[in-house]
C-alpha atoms as a PDB file:
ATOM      1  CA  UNK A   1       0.000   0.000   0.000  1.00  0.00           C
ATOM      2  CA  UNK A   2       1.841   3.485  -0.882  1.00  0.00           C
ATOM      3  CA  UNK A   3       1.918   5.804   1.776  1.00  0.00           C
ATOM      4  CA  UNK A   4      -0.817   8.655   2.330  1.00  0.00           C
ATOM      5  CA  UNK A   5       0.182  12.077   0.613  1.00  0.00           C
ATOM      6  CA  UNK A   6       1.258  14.661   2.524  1.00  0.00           C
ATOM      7  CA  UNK A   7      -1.311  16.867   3.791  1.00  0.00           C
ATOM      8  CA  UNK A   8      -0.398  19.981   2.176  1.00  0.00           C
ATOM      9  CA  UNK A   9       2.659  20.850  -0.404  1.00  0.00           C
ATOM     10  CA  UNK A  10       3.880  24.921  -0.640  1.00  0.00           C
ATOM     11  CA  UNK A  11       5.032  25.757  -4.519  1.00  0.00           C
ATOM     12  CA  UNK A  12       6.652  29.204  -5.207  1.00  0.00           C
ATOM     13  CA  UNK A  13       6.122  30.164  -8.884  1.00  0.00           C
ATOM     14  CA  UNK A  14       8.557  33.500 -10.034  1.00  0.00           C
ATOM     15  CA  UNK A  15       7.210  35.716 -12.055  1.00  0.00           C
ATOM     16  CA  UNK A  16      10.065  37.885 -13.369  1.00  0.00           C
ATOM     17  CA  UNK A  17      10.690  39.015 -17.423  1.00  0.00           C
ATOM     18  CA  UNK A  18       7.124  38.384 -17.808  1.00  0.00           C
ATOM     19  CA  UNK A  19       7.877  34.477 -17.700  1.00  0.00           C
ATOM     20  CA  UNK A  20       6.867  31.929 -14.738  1.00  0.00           C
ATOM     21  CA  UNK A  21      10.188  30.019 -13.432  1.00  0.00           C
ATOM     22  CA  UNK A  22       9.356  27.309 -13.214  1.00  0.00           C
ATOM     23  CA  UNK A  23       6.299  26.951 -15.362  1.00  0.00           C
ATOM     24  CA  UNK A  24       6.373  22.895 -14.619  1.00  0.00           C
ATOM     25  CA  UNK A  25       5.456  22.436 -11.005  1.00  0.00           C
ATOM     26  CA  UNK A  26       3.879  18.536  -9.879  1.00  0.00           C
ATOM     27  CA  UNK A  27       2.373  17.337  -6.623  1.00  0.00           C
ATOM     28  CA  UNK A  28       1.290  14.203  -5.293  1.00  0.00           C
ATOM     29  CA  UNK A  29      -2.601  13.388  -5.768  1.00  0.00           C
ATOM     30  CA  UNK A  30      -4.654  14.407  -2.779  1.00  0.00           C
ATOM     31  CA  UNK A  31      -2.576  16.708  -1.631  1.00  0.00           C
ATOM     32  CA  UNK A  32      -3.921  20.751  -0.862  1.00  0.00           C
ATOM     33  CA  UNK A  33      -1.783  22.564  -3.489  1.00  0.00           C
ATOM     34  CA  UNK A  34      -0.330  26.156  -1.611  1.00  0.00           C
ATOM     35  CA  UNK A  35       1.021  28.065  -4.237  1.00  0.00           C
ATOM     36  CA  UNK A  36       2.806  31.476  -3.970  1.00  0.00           C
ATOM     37  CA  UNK A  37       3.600  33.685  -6.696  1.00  0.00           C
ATOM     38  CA  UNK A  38       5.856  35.979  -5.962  1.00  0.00           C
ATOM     39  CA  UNK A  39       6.165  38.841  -8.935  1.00  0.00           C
ATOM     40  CA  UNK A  40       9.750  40.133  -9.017  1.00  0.00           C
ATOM     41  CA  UNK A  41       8.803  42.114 -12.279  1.00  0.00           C
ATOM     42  CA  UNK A  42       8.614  45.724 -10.841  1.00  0.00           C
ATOM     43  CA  UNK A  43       5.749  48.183 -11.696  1.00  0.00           C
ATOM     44  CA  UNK A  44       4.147  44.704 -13.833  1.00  0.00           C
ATOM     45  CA  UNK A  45       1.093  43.616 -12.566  1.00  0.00           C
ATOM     46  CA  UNK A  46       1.026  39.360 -12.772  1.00  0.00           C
ATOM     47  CA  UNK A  47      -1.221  37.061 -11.038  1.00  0.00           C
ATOM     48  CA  UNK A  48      -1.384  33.441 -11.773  1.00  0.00           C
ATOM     49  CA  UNK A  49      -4.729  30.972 -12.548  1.00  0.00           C
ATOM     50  CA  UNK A  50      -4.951  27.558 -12.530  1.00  0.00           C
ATOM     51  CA  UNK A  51      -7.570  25.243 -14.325  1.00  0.00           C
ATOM     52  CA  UNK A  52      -8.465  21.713 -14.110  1.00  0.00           C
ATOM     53  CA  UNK A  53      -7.962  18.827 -16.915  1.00  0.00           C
ATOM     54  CA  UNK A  54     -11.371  20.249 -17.778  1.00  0.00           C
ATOM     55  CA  UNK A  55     -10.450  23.970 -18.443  1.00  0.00           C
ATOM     56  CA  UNK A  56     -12.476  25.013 -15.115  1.00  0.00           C
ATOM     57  CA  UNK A  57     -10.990  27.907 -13.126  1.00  0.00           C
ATOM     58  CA  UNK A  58     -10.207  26.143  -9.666  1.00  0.00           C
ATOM     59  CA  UNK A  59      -7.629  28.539  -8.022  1.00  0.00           C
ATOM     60  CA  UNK A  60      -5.849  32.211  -8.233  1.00  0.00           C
ATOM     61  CA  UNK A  61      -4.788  35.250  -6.866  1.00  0.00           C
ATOM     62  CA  UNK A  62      -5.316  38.848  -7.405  1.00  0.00           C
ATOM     63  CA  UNK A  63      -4.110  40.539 -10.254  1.00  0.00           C
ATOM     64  CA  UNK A  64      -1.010  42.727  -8.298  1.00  0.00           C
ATOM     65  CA  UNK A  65       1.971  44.948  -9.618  1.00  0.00           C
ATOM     66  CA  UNK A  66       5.547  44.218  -8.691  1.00  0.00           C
ATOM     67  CA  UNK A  67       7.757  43.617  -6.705  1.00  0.00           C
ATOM     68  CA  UNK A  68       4.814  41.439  -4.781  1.00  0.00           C
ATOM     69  CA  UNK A  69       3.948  38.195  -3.194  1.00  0.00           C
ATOM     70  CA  UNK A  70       0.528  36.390  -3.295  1.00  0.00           C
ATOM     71  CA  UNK A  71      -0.428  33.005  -2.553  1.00  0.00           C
ATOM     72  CA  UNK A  72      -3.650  30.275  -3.377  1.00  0.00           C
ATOM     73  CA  UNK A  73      -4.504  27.039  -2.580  1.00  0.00           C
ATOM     74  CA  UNK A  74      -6.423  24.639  -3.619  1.00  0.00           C
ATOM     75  CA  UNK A  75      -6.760  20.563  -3.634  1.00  0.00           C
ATOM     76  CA  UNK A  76      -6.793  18.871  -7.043  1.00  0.00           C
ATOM     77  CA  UNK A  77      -9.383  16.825  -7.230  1.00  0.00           C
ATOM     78  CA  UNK A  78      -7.180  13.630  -9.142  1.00  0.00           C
ATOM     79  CA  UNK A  79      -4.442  12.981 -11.460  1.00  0.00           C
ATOM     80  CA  UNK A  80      -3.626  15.102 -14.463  1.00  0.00           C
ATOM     81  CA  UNK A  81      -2.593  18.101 -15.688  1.00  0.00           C
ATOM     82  CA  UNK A  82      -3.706  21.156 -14.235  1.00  0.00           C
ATOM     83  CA  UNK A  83      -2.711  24.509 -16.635  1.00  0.00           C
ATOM     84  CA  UNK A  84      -1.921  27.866 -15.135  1.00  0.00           C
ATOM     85  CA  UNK A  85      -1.407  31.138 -16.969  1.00  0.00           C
ATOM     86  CA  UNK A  86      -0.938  35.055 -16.125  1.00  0.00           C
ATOM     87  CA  UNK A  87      -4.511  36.430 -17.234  1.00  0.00           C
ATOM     88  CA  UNK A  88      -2.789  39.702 -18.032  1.00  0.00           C
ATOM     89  CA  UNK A  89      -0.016  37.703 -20.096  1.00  0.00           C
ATOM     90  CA  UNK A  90      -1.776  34.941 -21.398  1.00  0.00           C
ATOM     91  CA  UNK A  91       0.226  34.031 -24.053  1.00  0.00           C
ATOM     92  CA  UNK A  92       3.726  34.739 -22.871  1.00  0.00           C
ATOM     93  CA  UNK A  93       2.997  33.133 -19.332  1.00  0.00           C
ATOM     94  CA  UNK A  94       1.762  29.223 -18.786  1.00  0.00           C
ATOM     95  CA  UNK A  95       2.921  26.535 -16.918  1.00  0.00           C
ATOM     96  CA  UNK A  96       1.529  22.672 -15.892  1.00  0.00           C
ATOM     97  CA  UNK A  97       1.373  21.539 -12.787  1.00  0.00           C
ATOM     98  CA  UNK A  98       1.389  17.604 -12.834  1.00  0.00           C
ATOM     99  CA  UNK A  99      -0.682  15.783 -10.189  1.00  0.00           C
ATOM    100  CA  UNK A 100       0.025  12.273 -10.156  1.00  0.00           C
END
């Protein structure tokens, strides 16, 4: 029998030359996901969204200019991949966070 997952994991996601480092994060299934952002870009305002397998919005944090820190959690509901993305830089900013 595999042991239980932890009961919470913390994540810090940069967000600095309007990229995420990293933007591939994973965490074991059942686990509640804390996530802080933490927006090195000065006077660039970043937040960061995740979404389930299914494209539904399950987490995020206020849109907030830099230099700034914000956090969100959340417990993904099973395996996958779960997307996240910078709704003010949705192109130039996604990641995947793997829950297996």
């Amino acid at each position: 029998m595999p042991p239980p997952p932890p009961p919470s994991i913390s994540l810090t996601v940069v967000a600095k030359g309007v990229r995420f480092v990293p933007n591939a994060l994973s965490a074991p299934v059942g686990a509640m996901v804390n996530v802080t952002l933490d927006n090195q870009d000065s006077g660039v305002p970043h937040d960061i969204t995740f979404f389930d397998p299914a494209g539904t919005r399950v987490a995020g944090t206020e849109i907030a200019t830099g230099p700034n820190a914000s956090s969100t959690a959340f417990t993904p509901e099973g395996t996958g991949s779960y997307s996240f993305v910078c709704s003010v830089h949705p192109f130039q900013m996604t990641g995947t966070l793997t829950i297996q």
